[in-house]
PDB file of N, CA and C in Angstrom:
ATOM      1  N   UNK A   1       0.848  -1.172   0.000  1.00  0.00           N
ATOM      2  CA  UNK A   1       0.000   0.000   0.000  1.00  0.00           C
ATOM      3  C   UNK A   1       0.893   1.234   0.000  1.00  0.00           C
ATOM      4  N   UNK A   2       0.395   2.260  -1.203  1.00  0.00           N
ATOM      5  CA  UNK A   2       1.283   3.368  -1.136  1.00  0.00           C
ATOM      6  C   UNK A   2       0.507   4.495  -0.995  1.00  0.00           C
ATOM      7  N   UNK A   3       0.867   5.616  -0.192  1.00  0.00           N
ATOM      8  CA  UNK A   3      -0.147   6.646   0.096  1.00  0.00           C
ATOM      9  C   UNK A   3       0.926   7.901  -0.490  1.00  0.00           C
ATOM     10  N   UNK A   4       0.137   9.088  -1.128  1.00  0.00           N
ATOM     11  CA  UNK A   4       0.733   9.728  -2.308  1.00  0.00           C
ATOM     12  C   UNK A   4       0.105  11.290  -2.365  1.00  0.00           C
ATOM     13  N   UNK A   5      -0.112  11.136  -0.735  1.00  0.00           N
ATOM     14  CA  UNK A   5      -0.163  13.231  -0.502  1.00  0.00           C
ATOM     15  C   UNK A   5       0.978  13.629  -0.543  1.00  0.00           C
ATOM     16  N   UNK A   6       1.443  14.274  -1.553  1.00  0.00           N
ATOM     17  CA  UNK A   6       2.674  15.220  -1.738  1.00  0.00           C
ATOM     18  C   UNK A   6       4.092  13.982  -2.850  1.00  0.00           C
ATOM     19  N   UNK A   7       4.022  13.330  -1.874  1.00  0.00           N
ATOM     20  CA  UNK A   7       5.288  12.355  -2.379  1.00  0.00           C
ATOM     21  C   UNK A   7       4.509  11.065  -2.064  1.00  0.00           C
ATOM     22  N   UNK A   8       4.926   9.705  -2.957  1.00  0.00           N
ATOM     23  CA  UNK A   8       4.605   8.518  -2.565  1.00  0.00           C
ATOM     24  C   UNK A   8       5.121   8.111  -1.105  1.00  0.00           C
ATOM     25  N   UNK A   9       4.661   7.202  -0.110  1.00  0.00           N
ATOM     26  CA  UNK A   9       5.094   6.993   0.772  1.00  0.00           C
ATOM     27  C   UNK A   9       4.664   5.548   1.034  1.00  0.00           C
ATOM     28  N   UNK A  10       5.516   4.621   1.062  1.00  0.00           N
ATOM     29  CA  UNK A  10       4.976   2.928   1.477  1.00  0.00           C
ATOM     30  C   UNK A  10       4.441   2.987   2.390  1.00  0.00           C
ATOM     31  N   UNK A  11       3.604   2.388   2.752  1.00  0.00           N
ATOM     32  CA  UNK A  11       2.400   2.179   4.087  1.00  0.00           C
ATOM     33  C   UNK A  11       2.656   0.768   4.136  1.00  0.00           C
ATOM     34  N   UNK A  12       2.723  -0.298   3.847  1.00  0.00           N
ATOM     35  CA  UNK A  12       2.815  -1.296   3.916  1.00  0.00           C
ATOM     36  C   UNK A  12       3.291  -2.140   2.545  1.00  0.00           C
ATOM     37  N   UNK A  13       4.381  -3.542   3.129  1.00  0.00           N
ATOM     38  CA  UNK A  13       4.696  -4.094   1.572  1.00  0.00           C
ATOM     39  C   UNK A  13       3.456  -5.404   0.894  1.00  0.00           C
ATOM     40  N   UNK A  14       3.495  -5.746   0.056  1.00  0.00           N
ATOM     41  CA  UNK A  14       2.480  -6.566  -0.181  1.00  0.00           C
ATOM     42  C   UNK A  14       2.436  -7.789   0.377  1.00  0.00           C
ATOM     43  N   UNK A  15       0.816  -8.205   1.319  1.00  0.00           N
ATOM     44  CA  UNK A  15       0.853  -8.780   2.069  1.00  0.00           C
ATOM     45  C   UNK A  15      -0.822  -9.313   2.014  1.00  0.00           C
ATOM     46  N   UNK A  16      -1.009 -10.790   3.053  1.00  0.00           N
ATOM     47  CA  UNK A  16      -2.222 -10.984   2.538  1.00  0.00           C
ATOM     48  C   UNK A  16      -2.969 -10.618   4.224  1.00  0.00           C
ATOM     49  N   UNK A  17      -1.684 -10.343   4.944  1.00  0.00           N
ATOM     50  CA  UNK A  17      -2.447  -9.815   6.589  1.00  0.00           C
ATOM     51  C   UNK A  17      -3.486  -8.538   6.478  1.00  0.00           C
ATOM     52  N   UNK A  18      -5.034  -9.306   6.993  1.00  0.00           N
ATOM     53  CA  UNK A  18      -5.474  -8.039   6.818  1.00  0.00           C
ATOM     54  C   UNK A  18      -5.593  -6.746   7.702  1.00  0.00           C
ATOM     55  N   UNK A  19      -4.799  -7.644   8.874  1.00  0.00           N
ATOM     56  CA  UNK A  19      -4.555  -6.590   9.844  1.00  0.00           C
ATOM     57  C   UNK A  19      -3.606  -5.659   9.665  1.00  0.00           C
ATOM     58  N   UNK A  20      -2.292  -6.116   9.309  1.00  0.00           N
ATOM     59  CA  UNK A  20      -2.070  -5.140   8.545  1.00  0.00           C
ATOM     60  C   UNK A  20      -1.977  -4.509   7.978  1.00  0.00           C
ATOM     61  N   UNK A  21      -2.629  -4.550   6.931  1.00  0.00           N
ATOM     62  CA  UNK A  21      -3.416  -3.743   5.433  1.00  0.00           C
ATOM     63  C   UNK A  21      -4.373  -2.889   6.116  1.00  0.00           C
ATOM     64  N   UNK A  22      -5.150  -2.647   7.376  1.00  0.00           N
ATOM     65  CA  UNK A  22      -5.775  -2.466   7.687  1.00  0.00           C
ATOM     66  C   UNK A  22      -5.330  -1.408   8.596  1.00  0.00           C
ATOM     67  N   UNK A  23      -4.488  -1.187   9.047  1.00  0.00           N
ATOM     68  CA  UNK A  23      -3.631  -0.457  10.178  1.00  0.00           C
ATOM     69  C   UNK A  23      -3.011   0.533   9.168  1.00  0.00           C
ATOM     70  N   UNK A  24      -2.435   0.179   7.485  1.00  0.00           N
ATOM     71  CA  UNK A  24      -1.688   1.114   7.157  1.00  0.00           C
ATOM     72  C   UNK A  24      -2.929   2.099   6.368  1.00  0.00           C
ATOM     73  N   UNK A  25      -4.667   1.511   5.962  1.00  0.00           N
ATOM     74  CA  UNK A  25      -5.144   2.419   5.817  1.00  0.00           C
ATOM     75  C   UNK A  25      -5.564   3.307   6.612  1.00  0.00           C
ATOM     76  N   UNK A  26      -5.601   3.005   7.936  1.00  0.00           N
ATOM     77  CA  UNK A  26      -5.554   3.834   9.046  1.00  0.00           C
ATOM     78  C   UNK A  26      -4.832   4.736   9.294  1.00  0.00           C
ATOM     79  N   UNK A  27      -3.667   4.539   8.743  1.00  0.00           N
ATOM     80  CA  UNK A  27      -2.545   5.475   8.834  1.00  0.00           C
ATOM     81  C   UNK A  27      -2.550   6.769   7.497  1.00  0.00           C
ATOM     82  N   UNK A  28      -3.432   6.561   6.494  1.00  0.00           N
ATOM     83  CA  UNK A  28      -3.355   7.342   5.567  1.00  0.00           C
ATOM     84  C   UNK A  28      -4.366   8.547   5.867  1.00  0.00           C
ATOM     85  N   UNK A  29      -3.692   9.893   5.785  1.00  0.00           N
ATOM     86  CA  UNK A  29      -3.837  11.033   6.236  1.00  0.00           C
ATOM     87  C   UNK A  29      -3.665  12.194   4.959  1.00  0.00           C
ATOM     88  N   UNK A  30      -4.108  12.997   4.440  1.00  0.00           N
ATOM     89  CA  UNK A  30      -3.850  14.185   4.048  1.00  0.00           C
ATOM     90  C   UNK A  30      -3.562  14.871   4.346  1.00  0.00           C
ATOM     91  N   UNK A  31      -1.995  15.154   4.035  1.00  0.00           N
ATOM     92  CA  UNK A  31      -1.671  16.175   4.669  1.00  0.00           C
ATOM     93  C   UNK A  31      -1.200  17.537   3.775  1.00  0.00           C
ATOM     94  N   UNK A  32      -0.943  18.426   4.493  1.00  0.00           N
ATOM     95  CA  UNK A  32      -0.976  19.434   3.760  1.00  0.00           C
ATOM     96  C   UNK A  32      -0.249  20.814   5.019  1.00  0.00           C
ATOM     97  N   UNK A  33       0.833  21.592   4.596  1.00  0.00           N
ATOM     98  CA  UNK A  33       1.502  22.343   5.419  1.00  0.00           C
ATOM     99  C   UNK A  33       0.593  23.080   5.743  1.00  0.00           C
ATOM    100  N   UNK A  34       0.657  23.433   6.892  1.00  0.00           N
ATOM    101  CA  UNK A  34       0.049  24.701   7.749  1.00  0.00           C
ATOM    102  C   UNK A  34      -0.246  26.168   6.471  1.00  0.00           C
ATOM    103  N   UNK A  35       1.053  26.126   5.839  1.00  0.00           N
ATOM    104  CA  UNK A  35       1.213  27.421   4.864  1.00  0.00           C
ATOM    105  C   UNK A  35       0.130  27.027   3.555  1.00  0.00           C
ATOM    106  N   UNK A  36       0.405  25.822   3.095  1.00  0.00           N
ATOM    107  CA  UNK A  36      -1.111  25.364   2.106  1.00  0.00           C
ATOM    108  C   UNK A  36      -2.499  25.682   2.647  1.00  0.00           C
ATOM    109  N   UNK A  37      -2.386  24.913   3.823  1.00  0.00           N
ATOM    110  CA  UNK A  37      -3.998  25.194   4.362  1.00  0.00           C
ATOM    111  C   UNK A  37      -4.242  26.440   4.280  1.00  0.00           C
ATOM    112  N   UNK A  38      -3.492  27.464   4.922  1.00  0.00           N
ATOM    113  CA  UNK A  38      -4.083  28.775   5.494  1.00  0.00           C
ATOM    114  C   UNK A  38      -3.698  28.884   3.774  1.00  0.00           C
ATOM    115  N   UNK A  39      -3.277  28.729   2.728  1.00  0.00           N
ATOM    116  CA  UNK A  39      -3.291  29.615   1.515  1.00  0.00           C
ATOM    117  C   UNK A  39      -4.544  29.601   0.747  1.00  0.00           C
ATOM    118  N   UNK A  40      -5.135  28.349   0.501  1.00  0.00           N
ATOM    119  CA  UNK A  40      -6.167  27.412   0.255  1.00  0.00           C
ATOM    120  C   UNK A  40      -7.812  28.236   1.122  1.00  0.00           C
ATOM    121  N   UNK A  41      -7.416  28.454   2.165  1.00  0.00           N
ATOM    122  CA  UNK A  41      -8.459  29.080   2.887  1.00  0.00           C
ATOM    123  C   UNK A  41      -8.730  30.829   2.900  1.00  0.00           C
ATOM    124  N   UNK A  42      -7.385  31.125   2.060  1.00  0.00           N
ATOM    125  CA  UNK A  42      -7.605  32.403   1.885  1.00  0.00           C
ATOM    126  C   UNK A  42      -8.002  32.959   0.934  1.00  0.00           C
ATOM    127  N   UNK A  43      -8.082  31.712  -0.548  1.00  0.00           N
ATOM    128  CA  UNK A  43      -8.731  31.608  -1.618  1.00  0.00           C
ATOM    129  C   UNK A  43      -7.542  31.364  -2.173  1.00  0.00           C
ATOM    130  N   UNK A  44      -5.880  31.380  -2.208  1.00  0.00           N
ATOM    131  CA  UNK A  44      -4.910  31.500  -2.684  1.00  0.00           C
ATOM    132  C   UNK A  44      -4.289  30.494  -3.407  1.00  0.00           C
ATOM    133  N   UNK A  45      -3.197  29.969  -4.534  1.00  0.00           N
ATOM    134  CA  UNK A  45      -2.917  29.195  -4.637  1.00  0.00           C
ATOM    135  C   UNK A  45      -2.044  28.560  -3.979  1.00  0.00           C
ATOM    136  N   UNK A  46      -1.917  27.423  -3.550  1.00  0.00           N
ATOM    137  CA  UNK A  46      -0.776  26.490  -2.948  1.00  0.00           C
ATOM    138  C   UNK A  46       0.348  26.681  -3.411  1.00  0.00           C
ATOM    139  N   UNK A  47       1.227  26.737  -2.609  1.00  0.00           N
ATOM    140  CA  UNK A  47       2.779  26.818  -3.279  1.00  0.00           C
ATOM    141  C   UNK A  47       2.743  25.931  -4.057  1.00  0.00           C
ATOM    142  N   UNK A  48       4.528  26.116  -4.862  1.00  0.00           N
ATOM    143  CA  UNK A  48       4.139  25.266  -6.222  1.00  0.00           C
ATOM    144  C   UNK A  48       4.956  23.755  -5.511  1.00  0.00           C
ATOM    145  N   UNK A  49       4.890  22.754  -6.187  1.00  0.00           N
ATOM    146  CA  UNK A  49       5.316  21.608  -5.514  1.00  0.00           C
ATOM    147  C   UNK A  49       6.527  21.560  -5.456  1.00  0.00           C
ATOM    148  N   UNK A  50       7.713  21.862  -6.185  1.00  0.00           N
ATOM    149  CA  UNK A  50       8.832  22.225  -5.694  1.00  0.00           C
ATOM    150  C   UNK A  50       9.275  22.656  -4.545  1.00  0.00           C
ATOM    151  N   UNK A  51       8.249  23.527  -4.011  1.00  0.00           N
ATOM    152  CA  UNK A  51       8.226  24.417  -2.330  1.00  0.00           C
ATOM    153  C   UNK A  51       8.353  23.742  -1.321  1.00  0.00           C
ATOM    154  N   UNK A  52       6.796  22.941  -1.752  1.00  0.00           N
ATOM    155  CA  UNK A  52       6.094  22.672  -0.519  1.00  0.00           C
ATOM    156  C   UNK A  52       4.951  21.542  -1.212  1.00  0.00           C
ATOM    157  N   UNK A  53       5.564  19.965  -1.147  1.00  0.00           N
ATOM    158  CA  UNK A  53       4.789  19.325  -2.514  1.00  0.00           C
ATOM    159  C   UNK A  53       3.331  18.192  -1.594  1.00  0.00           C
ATOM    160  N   UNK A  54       3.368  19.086  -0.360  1.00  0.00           N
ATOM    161  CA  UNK A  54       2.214  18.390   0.895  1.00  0.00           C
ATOM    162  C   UNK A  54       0.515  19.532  -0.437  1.00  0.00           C
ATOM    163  N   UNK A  55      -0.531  18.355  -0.302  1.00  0.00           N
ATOM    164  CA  UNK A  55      -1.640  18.167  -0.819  1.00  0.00           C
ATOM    165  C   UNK A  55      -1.699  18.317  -2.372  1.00  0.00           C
ATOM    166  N   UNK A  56      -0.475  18.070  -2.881  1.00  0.00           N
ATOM    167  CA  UNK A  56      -1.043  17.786  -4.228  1.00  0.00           C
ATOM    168  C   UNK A  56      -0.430  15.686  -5.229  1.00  0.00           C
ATOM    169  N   UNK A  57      -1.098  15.445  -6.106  1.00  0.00           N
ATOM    170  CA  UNK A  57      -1.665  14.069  -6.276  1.00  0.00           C
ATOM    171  C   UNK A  57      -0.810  13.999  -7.161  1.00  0.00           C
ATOM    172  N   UNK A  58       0.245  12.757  -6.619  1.00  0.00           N
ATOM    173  CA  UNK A  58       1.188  12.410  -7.045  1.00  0.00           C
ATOM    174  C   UNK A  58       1.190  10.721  -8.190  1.00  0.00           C
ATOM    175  N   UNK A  59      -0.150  11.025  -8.925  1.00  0.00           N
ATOM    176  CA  UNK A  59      -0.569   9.315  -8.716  1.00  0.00           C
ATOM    177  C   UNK A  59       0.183   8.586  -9.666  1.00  0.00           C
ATOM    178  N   UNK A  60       1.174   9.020 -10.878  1.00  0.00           N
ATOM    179  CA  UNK A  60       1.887   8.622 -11.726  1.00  0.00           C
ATOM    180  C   UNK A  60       3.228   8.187 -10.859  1.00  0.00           C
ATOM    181  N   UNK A  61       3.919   8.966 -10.022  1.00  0.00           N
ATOM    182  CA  UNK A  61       4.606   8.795  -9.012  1.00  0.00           C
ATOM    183  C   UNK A  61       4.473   7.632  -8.454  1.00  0.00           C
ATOM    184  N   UNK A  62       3.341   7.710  -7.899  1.00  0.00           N
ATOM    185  CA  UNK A  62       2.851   6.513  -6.559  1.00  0.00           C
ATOM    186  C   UNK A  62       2.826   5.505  -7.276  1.00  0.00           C
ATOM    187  N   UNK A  63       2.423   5.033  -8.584  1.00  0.00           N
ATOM    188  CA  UNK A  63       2.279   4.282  -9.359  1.00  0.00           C
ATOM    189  C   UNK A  63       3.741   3.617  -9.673  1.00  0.00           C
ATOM    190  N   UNK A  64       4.555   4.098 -10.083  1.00  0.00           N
ATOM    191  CA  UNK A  64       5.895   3.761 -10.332  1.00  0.00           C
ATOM    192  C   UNK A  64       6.945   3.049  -9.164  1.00  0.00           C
ATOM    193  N   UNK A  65       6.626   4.123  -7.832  1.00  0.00           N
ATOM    194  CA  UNK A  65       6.958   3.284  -6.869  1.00  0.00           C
ATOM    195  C   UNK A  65       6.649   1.801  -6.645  1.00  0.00           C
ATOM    196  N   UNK A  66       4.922   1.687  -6.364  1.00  0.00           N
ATOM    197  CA  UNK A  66       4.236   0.461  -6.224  1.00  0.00           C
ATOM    198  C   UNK A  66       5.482  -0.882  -7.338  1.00  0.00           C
ATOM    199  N   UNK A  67       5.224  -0.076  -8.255  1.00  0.00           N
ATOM    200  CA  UNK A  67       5.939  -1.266  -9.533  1.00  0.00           C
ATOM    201  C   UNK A  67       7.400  -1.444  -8.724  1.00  0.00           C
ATOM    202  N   UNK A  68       7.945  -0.737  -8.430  1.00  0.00           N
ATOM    203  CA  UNK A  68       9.340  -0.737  -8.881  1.00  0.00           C
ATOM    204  C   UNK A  68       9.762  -1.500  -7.209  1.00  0.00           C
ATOM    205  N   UNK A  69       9.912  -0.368  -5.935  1.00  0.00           N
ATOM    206  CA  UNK A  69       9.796  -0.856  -4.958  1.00  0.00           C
ATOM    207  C   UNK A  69       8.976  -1.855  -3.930  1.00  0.00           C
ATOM    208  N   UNK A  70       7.928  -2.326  -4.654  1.00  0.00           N
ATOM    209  CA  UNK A  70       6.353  -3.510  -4.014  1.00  0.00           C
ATOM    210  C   UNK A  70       6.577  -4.705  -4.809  1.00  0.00           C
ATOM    211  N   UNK A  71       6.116  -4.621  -5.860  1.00  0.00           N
ATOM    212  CA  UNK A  71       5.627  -5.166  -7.000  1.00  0.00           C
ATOM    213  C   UNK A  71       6.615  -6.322  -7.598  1.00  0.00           C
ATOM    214  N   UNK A  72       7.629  -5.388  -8.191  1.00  0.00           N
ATOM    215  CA  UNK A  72       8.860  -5.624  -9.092  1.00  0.00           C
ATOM    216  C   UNK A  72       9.311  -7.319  -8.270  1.00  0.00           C
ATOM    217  N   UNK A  73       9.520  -6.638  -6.726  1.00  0.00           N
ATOM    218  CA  UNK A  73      10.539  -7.895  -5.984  1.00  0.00           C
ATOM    219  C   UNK A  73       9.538  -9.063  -5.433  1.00  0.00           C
ATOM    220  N   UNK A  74       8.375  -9.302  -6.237  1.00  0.00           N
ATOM    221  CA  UNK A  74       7.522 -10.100  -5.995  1.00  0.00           C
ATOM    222  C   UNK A  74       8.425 -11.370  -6.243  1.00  0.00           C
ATOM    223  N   UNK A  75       8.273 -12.948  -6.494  1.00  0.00           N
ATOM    224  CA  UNK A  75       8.863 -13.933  -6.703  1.00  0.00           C
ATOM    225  C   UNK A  75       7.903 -13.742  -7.996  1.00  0.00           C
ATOM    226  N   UNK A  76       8.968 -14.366  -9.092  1.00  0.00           N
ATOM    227  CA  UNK A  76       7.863 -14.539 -10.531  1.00  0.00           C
ATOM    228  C   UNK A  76       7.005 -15.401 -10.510  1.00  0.00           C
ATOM    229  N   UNK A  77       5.603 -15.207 -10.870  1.00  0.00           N
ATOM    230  CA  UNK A  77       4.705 -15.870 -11.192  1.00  0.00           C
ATOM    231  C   UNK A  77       3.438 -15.285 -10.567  1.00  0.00           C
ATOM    232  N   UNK A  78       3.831 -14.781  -9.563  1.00  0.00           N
ATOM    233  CA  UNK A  78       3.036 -13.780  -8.264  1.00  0.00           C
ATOM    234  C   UNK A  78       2.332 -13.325  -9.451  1.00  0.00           C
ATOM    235  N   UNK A  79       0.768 -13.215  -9.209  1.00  0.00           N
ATOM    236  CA  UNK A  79       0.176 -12.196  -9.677  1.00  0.00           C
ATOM    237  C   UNK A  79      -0.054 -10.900  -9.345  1.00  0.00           C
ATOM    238  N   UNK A  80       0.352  -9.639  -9.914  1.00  0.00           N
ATOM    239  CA  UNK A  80       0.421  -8.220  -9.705  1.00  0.00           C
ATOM    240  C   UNK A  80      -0.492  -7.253 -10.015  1.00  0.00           C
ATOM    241  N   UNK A  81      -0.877  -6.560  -8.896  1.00  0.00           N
ATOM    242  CA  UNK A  81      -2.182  -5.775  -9.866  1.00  0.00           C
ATOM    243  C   UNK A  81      -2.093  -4.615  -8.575  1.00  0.00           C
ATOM    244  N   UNK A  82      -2.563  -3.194  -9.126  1.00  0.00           N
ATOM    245  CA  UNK A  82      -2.476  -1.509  -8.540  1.00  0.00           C
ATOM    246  C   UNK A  82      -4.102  -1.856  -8.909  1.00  0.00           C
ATOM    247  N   UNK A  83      -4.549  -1.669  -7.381  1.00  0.00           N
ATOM    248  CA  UNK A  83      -6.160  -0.843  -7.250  1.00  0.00           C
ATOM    249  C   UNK A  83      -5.805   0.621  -6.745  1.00  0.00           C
ATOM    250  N   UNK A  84      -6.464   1.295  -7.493  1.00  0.00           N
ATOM    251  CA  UNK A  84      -5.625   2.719  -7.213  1.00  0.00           C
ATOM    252  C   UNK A  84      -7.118   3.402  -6.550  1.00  0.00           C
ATOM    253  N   UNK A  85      -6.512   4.089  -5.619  1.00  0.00           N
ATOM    254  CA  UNK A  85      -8.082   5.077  -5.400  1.00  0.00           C
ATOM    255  C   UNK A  85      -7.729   6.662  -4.814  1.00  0.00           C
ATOM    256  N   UNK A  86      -8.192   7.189  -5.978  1.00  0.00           N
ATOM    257  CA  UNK A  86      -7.508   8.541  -5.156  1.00  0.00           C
ATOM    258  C   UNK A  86      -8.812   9.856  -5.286  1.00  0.00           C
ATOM    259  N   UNK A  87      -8.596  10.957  -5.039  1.00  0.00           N
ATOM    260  CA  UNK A  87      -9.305  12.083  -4.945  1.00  0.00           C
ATOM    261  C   UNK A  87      -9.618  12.836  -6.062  1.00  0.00           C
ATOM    262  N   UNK A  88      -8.429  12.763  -6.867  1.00  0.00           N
ATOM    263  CA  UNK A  88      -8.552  13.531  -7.986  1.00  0.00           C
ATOM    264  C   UNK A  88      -7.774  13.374  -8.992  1.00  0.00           C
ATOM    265  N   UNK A  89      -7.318  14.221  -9.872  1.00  0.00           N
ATOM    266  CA  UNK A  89      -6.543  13.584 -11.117  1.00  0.00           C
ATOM    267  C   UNK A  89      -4.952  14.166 -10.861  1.00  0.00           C
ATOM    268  N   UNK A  90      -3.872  13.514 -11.384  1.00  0.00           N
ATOM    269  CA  UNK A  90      -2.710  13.633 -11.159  1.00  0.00           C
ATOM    270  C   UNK A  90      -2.321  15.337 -10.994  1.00  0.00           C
ATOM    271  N   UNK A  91      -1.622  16.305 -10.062  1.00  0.00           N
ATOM    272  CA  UNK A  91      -1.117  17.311 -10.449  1.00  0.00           C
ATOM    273  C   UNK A  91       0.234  17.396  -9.861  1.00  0.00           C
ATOM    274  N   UNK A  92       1.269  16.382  -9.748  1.00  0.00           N
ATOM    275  CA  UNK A  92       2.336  16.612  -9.692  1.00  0.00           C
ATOM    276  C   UNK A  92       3.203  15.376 -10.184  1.00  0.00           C
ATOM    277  N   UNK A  93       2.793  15.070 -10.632  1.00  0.00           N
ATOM    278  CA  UNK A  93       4.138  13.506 -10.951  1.00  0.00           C
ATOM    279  C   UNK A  93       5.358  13.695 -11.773  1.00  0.00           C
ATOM    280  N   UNK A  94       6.282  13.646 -11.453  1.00  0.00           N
ATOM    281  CA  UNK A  94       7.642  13.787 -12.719  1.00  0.00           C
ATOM    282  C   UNK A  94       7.570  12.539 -13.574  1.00  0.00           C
ATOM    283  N   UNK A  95       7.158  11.750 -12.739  1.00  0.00           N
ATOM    284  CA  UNK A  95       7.043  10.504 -14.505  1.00  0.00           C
ATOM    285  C   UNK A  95       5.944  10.471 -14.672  1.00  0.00           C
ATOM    286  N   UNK A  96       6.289  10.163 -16.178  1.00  0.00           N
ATOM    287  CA  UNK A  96       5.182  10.474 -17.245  1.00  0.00           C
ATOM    288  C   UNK A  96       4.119   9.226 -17.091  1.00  0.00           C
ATOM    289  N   UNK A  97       2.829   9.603 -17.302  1.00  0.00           N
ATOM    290  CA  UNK A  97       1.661   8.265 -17.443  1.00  0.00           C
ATOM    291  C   UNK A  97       1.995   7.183 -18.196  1.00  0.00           C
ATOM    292  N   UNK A  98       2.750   7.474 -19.768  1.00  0.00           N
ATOM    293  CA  UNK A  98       3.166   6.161 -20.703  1.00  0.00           C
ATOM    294  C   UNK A  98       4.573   5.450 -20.024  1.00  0.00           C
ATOM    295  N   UNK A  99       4.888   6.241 -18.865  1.00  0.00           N
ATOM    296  CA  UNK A  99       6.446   5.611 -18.834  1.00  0.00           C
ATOM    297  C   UNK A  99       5.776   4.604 -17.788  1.00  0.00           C
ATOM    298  N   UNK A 100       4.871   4.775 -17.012  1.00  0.00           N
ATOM    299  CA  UNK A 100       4.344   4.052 -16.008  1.00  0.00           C
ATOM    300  C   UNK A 100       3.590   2.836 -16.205  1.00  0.00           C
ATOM    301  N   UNK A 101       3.136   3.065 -17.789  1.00  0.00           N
ATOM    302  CA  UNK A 101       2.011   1.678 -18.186  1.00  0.00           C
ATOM    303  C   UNK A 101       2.863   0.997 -18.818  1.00  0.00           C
ATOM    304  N   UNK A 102       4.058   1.494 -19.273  1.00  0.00           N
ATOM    305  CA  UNK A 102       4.749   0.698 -20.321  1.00  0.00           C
ATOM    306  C   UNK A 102       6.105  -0.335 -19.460  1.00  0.00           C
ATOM    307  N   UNK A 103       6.250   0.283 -17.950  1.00  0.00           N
ATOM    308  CA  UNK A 103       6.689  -0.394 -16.852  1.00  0.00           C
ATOM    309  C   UNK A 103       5.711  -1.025 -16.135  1.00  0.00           C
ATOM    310  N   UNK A 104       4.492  -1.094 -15.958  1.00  0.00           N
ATOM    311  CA  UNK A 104       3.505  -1.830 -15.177  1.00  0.00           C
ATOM    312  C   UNK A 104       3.693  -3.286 -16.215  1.00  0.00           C
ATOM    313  N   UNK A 105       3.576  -2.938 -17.696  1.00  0.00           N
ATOM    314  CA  UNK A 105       3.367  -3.871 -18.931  1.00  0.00           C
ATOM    315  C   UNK A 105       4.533  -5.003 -18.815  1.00  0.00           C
ATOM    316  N   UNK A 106       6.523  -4.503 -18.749  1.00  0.00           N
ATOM    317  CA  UNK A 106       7.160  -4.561 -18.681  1.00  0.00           C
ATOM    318  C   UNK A 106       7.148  -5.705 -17.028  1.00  0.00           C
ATOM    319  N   UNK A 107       6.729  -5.095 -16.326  1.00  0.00           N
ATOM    320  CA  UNK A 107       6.745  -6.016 -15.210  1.00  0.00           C
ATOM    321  C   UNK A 107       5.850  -6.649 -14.845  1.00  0.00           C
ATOM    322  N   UNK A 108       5.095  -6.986 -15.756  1.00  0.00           N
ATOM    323  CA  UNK A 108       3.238  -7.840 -15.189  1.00  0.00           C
ATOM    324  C   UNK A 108       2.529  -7.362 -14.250  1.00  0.00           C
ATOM    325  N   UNK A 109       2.041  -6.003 -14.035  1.00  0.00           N
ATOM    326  CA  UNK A 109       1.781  -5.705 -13.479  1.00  0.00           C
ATOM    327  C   UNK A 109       0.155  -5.249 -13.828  1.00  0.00           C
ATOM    328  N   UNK A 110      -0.940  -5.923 -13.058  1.00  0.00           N
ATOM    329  CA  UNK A 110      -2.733  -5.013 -14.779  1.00  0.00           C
ATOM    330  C   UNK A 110      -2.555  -4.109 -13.057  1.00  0.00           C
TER     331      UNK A 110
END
């Protein structure tokens, strides 16, 4: 499980405990700097993610991680699969959406 306010962050590695799967969605939080919130509430825009990269949706990111650091070091044959669920549509990822499907593809990953 990867949680992906601001930057991807592992919450847990892949596992069939549902207690623990269960504890790390517990642990997933939005967060967002004190300086976002109050900017956000003043009608303002959020710093840009370079700044300050807390509340914006990293999901091409998070995606790449999952593959690369979760996924990837599965034993072969493991079946692999990203249920993704997020808030909104990507606004910060440095890798690109095709570089991510064409590595999900690359590593068996639906």
């Amino acid at each position: 499980m990867v949680s992906f306010t601001g930057v991807p962050k592992i919450e847990s590695v892949a596992t069939n405990n549902l207690l623990q799967l269960n504890r790390a969605i517990q642990r997933v939080r939005i967060e967002m700097s004190p300086e976002n919130e109050r900017r956000l509430a003043m009608g303002e825009d959020p710093l840009p993610k370079e700044v300050d990269p807390s509340g914006y949706t990293g999901i091409w990111d998070s995606m790449w991680t999952t593959i690369e650091d979760i996924l990837a070091k599965e034993p072969e044959g493991t079946r692999r699969a990203i249920v993704l669920l997020s808030d909104g549509d990507d606004t910060s990822s440095t890798i690109k959406r095709q570089n991510v499907i064409d590595f999900a593809l690359k590593s068996d990953v639906a």
